[in-house]
Protein backbone atom coordinates (compact mmCIF):
# COMPACT_ATOMS: atom_id res chain seq x y z
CA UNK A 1 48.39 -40.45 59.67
CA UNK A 2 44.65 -41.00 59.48
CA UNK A 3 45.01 -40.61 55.55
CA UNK A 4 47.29 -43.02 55.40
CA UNK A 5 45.50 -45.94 57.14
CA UNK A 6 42.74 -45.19 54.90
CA UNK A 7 44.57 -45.75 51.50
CA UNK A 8 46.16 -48.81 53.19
CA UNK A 9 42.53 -50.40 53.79
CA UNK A 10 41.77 -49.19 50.40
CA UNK A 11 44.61 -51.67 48.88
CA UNK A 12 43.83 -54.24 51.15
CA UNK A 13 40.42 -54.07 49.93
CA UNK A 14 41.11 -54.04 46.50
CA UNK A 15 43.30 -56.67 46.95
CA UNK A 16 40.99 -58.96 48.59
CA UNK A 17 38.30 -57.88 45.27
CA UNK A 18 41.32 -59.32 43.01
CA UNK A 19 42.15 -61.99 44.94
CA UNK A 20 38.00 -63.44 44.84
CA UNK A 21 38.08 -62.50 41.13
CA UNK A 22 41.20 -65.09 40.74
CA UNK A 23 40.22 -67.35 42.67
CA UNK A 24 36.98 -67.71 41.05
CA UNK A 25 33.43 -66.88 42.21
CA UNK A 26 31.68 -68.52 39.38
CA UNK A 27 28.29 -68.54 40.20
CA UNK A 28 25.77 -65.68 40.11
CA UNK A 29 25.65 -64.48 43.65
CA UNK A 30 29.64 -64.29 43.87
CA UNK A 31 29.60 -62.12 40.74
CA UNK A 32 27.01 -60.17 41.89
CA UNK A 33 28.91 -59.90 45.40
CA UNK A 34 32.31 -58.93 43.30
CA UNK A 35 30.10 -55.83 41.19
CA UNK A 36 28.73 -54.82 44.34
CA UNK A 37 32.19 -54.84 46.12
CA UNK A 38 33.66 -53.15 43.33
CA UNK A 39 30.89 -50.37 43.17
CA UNK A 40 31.13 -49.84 47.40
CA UNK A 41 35.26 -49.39 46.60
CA UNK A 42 34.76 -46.66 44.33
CA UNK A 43 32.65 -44.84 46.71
CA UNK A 44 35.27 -45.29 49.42
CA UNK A 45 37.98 -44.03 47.50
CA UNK A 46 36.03 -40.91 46.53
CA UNK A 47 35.62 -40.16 50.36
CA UNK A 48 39.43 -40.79 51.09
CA UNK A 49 40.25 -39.06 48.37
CA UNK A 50 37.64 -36.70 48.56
CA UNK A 51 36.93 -36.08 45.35
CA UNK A 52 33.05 -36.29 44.18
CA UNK A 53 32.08 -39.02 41.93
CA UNK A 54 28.91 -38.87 40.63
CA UNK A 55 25.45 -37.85 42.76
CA UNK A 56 25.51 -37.82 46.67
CA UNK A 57 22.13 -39.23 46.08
CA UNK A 58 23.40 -42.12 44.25
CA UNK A 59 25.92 -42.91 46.96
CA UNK A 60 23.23 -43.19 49.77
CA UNK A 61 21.41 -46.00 47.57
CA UNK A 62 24.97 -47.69 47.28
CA UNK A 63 25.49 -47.72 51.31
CA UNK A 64 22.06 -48.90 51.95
CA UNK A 65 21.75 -51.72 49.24
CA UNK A 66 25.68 -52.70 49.81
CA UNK A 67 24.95 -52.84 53.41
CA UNK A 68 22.23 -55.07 53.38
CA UNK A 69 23.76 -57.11 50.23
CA UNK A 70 27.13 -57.87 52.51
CA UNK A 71 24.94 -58.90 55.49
CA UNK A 72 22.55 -61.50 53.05
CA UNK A 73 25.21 -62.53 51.49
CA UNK A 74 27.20 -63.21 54.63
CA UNK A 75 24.42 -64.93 56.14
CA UNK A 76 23.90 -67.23 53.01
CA UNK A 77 27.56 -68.19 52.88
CA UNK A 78 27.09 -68.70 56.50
CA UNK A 79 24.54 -71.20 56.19
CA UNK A 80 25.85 -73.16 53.33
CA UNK A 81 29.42 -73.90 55.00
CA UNK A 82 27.57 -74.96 58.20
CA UNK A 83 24.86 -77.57 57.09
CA UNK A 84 26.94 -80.45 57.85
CA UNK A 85 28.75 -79.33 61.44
CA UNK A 86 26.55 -80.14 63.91
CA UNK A 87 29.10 -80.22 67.01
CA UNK A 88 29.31 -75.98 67.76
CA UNK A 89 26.30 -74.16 68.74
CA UNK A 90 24.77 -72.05 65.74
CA UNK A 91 24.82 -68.86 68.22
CA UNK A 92 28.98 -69.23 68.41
CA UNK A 93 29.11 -70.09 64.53
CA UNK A 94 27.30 -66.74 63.63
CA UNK A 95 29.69 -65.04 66.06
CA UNK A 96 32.39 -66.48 63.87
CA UNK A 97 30.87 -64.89 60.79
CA UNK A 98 29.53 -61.47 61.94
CA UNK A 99 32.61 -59.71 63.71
CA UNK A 100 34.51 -60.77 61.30
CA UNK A 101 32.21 -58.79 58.66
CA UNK A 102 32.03 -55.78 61.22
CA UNK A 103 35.53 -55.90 61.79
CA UNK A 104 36.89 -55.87 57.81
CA UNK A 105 33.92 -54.39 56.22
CA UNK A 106 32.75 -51.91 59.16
CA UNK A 107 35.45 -49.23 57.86
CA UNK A 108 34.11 -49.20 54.34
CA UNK A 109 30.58 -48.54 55.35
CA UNK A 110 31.40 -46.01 57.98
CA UNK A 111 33.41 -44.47 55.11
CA UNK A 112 30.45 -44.83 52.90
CA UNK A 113 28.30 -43.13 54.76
CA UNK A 114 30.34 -39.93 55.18
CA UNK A 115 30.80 -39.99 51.68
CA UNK A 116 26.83 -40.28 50.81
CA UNK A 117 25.68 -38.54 53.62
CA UNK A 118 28.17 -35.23 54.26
């Protein structure tokens, strides 16, 4: 059962990559978001798969860069869609952001890390 809620969250994220690329990130950092994205899938779906894919070693650089690009680039997006609202609190606006993030993209790094650091 497990399995299969795994390979379900591995469509859903590559459908979400696929649906970005369409939709168009056009500038540098939403390329480099979509690379990164694509590079943290592959690592997930060697752990649900469990086959090995490349070094171990390579794989813990992967889930600590990937971690820390997803929460800068978070953050940016963050600030640049909330410049002009000044009616909510900025404390309940980041709320709005970060469980989100943990929420959808908590699986793939708790995935990640099994898979770099078993």
């Amino acid at each position: 059962m497990i399995d299969i809620l795994w390979y379900c969250y591995l469509a859903f994220l590559a459908i979400a990559a696929i649906a970005i690329l369409i939709t168009g990130y056009r500038k540098t950092f939403g390329i480099l978001d979509f690379v990164i994205s694509v590079i943290t899938w592959i690592g997930l779906f060697g752990y649900v798969t469990n086959t090995e894919i490349l070094s171990p070693l390579l794989w813990k650089f992967v889930f600590v860069f990937g971690l820390f690009w997803d929460v800068y680039f978070s953050l940016k997006k963050f600030n640049e869609e909330v410049k002009d609202d000044d009616d909510t609190p900025q404390a309940i606006k980041l709320v709005f952001i970060e469980i989100p993030l943990i929420i959808f993209i908590g699986p793939l790094y708790f995935g990640l890390f099994n898979y770099a650091f078993r």
